[in-house]
Protein backbone atom coordinates (compact mmCIF):
# COMPACT_ATOMS: atom_id res chain seq x y z
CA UNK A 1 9.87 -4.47 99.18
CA UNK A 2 11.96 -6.49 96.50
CA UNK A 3 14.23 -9.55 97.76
CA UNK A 4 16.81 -10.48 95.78
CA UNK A 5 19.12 -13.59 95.61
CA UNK A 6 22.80 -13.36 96.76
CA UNK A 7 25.38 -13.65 94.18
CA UNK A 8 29.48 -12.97 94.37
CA UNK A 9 32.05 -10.93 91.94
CA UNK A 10 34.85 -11.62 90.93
CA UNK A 11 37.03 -8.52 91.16
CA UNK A 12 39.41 -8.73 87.62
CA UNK A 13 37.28 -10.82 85.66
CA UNK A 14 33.22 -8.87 86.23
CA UNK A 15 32.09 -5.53 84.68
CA UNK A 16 31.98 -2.62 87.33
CA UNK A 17 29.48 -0.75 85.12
CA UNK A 18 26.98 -3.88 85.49
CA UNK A 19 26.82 -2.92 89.07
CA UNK A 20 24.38 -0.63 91.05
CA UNK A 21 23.63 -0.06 95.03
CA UNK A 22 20.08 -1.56 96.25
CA UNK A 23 18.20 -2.04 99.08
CA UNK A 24 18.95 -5.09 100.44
CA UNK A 25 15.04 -6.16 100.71
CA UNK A 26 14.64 -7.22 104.50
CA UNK A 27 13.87 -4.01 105.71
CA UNK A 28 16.95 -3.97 107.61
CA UNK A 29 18.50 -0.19 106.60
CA UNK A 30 21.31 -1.80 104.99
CA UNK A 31 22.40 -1.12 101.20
CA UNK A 32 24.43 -3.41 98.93
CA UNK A 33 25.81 -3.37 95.31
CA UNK A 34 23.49 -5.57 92.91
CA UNK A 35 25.46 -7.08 89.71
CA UNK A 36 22.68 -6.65 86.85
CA UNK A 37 24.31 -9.25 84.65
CA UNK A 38 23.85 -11.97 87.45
CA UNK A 39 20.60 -10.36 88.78
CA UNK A 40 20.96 -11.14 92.35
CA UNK A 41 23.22 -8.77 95.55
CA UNK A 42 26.87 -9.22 95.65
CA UNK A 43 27.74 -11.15 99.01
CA UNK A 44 31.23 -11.62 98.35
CA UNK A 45 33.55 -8.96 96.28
CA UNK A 46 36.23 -12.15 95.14
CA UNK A 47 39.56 -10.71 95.40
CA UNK A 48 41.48 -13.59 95.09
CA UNK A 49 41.29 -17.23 95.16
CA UNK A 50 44.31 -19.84 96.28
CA UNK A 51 45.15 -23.18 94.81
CA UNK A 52 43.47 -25.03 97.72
CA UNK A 53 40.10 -22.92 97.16
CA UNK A 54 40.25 -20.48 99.82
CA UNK A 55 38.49 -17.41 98.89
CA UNK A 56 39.94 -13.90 100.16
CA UNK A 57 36.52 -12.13 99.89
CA UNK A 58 35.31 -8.54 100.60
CA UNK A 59 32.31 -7.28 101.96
CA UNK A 60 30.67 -4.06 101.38
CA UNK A 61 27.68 -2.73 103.30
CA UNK A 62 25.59 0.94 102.84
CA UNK A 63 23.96 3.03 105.29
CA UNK A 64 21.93 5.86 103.40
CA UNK A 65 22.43 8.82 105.16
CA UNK A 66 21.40 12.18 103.89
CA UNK A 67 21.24 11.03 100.28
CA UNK A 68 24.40 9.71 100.83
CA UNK A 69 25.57 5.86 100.45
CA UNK A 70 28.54 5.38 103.58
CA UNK A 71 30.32 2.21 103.04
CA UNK A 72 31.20 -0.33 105.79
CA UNK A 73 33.71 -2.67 104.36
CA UNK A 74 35.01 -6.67 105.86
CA UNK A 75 37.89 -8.86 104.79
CA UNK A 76 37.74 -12.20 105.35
CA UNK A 77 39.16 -15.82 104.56
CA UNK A 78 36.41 -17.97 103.19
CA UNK A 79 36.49 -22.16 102.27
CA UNK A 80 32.96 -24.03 101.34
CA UNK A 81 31.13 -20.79 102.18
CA UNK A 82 32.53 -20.40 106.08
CA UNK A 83 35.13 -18.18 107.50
CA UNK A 84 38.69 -20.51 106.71
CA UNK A 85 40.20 -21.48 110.08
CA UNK A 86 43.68 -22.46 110.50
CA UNK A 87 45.90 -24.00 113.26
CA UNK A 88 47.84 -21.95 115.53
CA UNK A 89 50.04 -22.94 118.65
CA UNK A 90 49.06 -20.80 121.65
CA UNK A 91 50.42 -21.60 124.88
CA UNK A 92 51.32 -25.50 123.98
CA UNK A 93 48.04 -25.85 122.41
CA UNK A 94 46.93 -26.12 119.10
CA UNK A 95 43.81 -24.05 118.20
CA UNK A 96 41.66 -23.53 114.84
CA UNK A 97 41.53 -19.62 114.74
CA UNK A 98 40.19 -17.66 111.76
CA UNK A 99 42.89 -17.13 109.12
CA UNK A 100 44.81 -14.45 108.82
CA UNK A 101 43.82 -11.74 105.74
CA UNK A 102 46.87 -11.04 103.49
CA UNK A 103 46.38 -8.96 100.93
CA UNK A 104 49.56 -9.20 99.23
CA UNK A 105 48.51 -11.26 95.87
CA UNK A 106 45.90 -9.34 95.51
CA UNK A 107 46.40 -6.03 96.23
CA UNK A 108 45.62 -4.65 92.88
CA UNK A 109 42.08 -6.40 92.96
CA UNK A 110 41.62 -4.90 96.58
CA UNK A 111 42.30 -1.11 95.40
CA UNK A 112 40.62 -1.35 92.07
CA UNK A 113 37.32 -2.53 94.29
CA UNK A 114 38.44 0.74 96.92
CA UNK A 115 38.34 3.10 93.43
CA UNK A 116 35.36 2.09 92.23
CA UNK A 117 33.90 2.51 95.67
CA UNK A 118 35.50 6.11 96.10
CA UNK A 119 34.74 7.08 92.05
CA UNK A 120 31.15 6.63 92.96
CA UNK A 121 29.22 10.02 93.06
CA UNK A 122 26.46 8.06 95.39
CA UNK A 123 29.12 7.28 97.64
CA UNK A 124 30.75 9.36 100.33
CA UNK A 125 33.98 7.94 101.66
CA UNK A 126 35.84 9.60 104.75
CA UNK A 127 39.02 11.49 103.37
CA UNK A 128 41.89 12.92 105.33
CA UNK A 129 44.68 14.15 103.12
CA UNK A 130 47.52 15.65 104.85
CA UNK A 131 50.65 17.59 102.99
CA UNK A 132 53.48 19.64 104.23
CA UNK A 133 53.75 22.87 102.78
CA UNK A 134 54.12 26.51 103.81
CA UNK A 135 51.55 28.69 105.60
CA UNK A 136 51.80 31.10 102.71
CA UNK A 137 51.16 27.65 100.20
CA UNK A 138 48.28 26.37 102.50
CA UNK A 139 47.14 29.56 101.56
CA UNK A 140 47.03 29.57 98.43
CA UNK A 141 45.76 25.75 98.76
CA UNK A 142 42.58 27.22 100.29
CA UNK A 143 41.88 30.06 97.79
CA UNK A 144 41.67 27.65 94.66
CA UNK A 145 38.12 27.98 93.77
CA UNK A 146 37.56 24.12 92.44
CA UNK A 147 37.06 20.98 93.41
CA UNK A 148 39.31 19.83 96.53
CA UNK A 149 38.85 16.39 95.75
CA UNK A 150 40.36 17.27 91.96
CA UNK A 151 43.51 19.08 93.74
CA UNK A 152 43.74 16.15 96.13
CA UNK A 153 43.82 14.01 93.19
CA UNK A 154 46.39 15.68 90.91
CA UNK A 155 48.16 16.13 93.99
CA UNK A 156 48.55 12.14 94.26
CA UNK A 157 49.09 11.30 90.23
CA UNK A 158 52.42 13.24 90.60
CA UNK A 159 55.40 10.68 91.71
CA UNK A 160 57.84 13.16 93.30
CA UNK A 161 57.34 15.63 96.64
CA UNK A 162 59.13 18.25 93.75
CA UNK A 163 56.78 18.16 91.22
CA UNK A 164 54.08 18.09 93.60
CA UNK A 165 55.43 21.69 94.67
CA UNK A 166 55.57 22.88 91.48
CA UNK A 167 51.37 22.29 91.15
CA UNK A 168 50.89 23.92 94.60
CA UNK A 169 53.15 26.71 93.65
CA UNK A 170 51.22 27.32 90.10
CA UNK A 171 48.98 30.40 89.72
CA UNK A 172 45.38 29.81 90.60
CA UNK A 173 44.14 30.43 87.40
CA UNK A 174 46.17 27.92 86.20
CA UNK A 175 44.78 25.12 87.94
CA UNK A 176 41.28 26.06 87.91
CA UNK A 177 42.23 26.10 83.88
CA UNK A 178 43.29 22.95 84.54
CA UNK A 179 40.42 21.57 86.50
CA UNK A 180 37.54 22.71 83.93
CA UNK A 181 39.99 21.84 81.02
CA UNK A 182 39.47 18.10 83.15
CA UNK A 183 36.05 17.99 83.12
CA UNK A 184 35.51 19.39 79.12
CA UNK A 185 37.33 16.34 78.62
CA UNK A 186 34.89 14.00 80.33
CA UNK A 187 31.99 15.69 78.51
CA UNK A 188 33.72 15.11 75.18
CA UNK A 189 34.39 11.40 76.05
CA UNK A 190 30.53 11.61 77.87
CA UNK A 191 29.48 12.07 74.17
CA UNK A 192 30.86 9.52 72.66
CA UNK A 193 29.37 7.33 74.82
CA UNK A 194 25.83 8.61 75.00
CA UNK A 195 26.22 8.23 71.36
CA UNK A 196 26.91 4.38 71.13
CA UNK A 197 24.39 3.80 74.02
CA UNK A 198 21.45 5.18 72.13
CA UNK A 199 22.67 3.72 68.77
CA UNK A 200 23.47 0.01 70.31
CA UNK A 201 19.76 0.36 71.73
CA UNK A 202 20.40 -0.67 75.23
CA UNK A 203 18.59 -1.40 78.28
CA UNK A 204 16.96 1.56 80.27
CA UNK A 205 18.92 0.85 82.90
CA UNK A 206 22.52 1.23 81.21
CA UNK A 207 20.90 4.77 79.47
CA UNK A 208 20.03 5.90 83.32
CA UNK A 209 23.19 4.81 84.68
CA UNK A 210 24.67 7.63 81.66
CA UNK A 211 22.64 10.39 82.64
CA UNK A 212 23.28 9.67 86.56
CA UNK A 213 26.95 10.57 85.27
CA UNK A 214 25.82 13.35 83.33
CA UNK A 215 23.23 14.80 84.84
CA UNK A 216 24.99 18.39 83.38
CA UNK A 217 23.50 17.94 79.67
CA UNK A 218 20.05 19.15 81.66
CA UNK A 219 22.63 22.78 81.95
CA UNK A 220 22.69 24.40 85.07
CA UNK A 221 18.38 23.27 85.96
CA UNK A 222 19.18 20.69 88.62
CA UNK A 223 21.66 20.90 90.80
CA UNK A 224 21.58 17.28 92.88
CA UNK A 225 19.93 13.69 92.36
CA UNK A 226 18.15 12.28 94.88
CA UNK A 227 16.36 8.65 95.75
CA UNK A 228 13.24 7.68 93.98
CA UNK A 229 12.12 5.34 96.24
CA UNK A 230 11.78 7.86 98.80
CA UNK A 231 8.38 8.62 96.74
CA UNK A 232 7.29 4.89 96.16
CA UNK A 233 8.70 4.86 93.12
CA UNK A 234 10.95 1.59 92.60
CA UNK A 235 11.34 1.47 88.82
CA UNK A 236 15.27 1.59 87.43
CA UNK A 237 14.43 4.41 84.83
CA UNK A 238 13.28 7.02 87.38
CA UNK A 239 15.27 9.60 88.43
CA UNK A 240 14.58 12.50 91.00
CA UNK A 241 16.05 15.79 90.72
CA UNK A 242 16.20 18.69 93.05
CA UNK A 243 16.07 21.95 90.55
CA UNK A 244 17.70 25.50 91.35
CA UNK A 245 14.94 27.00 93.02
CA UNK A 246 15.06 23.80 95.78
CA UNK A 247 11.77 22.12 94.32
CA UNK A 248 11.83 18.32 92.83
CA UNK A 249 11.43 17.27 89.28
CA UNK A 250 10.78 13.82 88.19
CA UNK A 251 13.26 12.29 85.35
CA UNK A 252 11.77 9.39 83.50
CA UNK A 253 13.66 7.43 80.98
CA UNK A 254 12.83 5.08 78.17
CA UNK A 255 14.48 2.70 75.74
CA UNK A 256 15.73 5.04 72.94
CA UNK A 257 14.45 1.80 70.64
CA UNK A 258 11.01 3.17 71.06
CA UNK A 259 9.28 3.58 68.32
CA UNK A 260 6.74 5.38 67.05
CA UNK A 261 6.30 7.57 69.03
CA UNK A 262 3.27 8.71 66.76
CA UNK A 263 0.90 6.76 64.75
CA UNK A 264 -0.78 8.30 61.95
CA UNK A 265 -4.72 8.93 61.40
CA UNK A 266 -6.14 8.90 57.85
CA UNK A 267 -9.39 10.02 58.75
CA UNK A 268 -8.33 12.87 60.48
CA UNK A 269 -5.04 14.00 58.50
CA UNK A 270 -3.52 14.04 62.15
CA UNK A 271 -1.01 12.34 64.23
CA UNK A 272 -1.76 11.09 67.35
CA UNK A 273 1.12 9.45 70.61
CA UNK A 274 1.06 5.97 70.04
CA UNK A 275 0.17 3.53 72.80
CA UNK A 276 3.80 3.04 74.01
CA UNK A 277 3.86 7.19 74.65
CA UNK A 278 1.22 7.04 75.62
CA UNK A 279 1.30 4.60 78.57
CA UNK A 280 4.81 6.13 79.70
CA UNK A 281 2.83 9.87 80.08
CA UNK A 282 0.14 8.31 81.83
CA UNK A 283 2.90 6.82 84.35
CA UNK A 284 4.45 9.78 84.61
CA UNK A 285 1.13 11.64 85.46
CA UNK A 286 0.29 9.02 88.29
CA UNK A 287 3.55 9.41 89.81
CA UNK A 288 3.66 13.39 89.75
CA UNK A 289 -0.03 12.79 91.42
CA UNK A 290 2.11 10.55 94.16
CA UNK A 291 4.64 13.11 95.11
CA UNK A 292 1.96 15.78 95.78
CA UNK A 293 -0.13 13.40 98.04
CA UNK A 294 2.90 12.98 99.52
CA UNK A 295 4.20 16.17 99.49
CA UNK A 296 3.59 17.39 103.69
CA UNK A 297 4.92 13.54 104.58
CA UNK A 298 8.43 14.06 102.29
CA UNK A 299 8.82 17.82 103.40
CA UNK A 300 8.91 16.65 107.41
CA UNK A 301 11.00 13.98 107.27
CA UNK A 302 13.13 14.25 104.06
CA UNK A 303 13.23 17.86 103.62
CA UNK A 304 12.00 17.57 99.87
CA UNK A 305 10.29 19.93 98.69
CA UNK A 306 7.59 19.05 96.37
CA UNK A 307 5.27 21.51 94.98
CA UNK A 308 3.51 21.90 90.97
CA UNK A 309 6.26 18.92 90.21
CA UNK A 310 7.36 18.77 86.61
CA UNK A 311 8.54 15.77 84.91
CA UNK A 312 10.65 15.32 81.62
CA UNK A 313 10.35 11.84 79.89
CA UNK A 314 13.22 10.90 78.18
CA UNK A 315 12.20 8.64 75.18
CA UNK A 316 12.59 7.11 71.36
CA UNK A 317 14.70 9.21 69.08
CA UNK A 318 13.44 12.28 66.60
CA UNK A 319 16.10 11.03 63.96
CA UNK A 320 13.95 8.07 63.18
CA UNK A 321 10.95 10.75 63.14
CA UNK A 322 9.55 12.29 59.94
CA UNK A 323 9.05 16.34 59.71
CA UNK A 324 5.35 15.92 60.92
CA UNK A 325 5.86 13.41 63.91
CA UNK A 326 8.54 16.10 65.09
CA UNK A 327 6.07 19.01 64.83
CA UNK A 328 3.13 16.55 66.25
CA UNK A 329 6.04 16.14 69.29
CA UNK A 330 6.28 19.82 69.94
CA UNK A 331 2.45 20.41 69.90
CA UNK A 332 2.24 17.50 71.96
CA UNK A 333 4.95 19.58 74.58
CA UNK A 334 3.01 22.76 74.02
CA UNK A 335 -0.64 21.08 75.44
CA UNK A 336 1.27 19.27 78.28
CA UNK A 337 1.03 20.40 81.68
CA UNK A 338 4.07 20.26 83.49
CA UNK A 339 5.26 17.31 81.35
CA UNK A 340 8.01 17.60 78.52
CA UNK A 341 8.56 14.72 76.15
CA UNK A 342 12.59 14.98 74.89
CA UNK A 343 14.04 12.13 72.77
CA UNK A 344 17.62 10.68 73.32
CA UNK A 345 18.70 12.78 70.42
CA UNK A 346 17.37 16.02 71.55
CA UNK A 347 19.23 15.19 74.99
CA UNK A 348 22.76 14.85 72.98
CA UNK A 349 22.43 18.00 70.93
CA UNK A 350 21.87 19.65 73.91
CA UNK A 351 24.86 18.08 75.80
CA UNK A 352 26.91 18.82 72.00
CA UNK A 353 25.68 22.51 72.22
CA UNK A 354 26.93 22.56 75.85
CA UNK A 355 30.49 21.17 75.66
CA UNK A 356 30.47 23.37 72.20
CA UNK A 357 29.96 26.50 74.21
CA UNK A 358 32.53 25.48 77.20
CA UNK A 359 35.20 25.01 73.89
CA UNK A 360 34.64 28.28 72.99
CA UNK A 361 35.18 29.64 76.07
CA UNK A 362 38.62 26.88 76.60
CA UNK A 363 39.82 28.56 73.49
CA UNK A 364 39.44 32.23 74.42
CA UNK A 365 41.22 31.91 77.63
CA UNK A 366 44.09 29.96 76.32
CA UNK A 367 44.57 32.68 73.65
């Protein structure tokens, strides 16, 4: 198992999206967030730091439980890497006691740590939300068919008990108009970004962090993500993915900077996967042979069920592909078994063709 050095953040001033939760490495159960830019597991969240050096620093721990990260979080006073003691007069006697935690200057670093925490879709964070209505509101609370957590939300972003009572008293189809009219939004915006990722040629890591957002541009095939390294398989750009019909698929991603994918041969008027293609489907073959030798193992004490696996490698881009490498691609698909080669671009036309279809749909209800 990887060890990795200790490093701290500085809430304010370091990227969030650099960030990922990892096994600590000592075998210990525990989880931790990793900062990619500074390669090494955050020790400290910084939230603020006083004149004299004293450090008000957060921890946050992970227990993975049921595919689920549940966070254990600790304040604390730090000075030259120790807890900060201060003097305190108890009973005539002075005594060094560990400092007291205010979070008063730093409150807005200490909630936007507490969001990112809670935005996570890895994460589950305890919720109790509690608001006064009506039994005949509560009612109608319970029959919205969409996402609590959204209601909860909107609930919150509105300043005034009143207006808050004007979104519980609002037909149902008008918030669940509201809800998916929500999310259309984040796929339009999703676009965008999957678009600058693949054109900015970034790391694998940044384009798997995307699709772990957006696992949707797959359509309705997979309905949950679940951990790789359950399978042995500790690489950044592997994704596992529980399909509709409760079997697990293996998503393997590539630089989009790939390229060829498909070298040419003169003496046989053919093209043939280049070696980088190559090597990924040869991966990908080894690891689909893993999860079936493993298969009994993960079913007994995961619950996964592994059977036939398929795999989809995610790689390179067909726009920088001629005619013939494209039709060499889907002959390529057609002799594969249980393997599908997509490029980065094929994965945004499909997203493009999905939020296309959801507009259509926006637009003939609001008619």
């Amino acid at each position: 198992m990887d060890t990795y050095k200790n490093t701290d953040f500085i809430v304010g001033d370091h990227d969030f999206s650099l960030i990922e939760i990892k096994d600590g490495g000592l075998n210990n159960g525990f989880y931790y967030f990793y900062d990619n830019k500074r390669h090494g597991l955050i020790k400290h969240f910084i939230l603020d730091v006083s004149k004299t050096g004293i450090k008000t620093c957060c921890d946050v721990t992970f227990i993975l439980k049921e595919g689920k990260y549940t966070p254990r979080i600790e304040l604390s006073n730090r000075q030259d890497n120790k807890i900060h003691k201060e003097e305190m007069l108890l009973n005539d006697e002075t005594r060094n006691i560990s400092s007291r935690i205010a979070l008063s200057g730093c409150h807005k670093n200490f909630w936007a740590l507490i969001d990112y925490i809670q935005s996570s879709k890895q994460v589950e964070v305890p919720r109790n939300s509690w608001v006064a209505v009506s039994k005949a509101d509560k009612a109608l609370l319970d029959n919205i068919e969409v996402n609590k957590e959204f209601v909860q939300k909107v609930l919150l972003s509105f300043a005034t008990p009143e207006t808050q009572q004007l979104l519980i008293e609002a037909k149902k189809d008008d918030v669940n108009n509201l809800f998916a009219a929500v999310k259309h939004a984040k796929s339009r915006k999703a676009l965008d970004e999957i678009n600058n990722l693949v054109i900015s040629n970034v790391s694998e890591h940044k384009l798997e962090l995307w699709i772990k957002e957006n696992d949707w541009v797959f359509g309705i095939e997979y309905i949950r993500r679940l951990d790789a390294t359950k399978i042995g398989i500790h690489s950044d750009a592997d994704i596992l993915m529980e399909s509709l019909d409760g079997f697990v698929d293996l998503l393997e991603l590539k630089k989009s900077s790939v390229k060829p994918l498909f070298v040419y041969d003169n003496d046989h008027n053919c093209y043939y996967p280049s070696s980088a293609l190559s090597q990924v489907i040869g991966q990908t073959i080894h690891y689909l042979g893993v999860m079936e030798d493993q298969r009994y193992i993960l079913k007994s004490e995961d619950g996964l069920n592994i059977l036939k696996p398929r795999a989809k490698i995610v790689i390179g881009r067909s726009s920088l592909m001629g005619e013939k490498e494209k039709e060499a691609l889907r002959k390529l698909n057609d002799t594969l078994h249980n393997i599908e080669v997509l490029t980065y671009d094929e994965v945004e036309n499909r997203a493009r063709r999905i939020v296309a279809h959801y507009s259509e749909q926006t637009l003939s209800i609001n008619k």
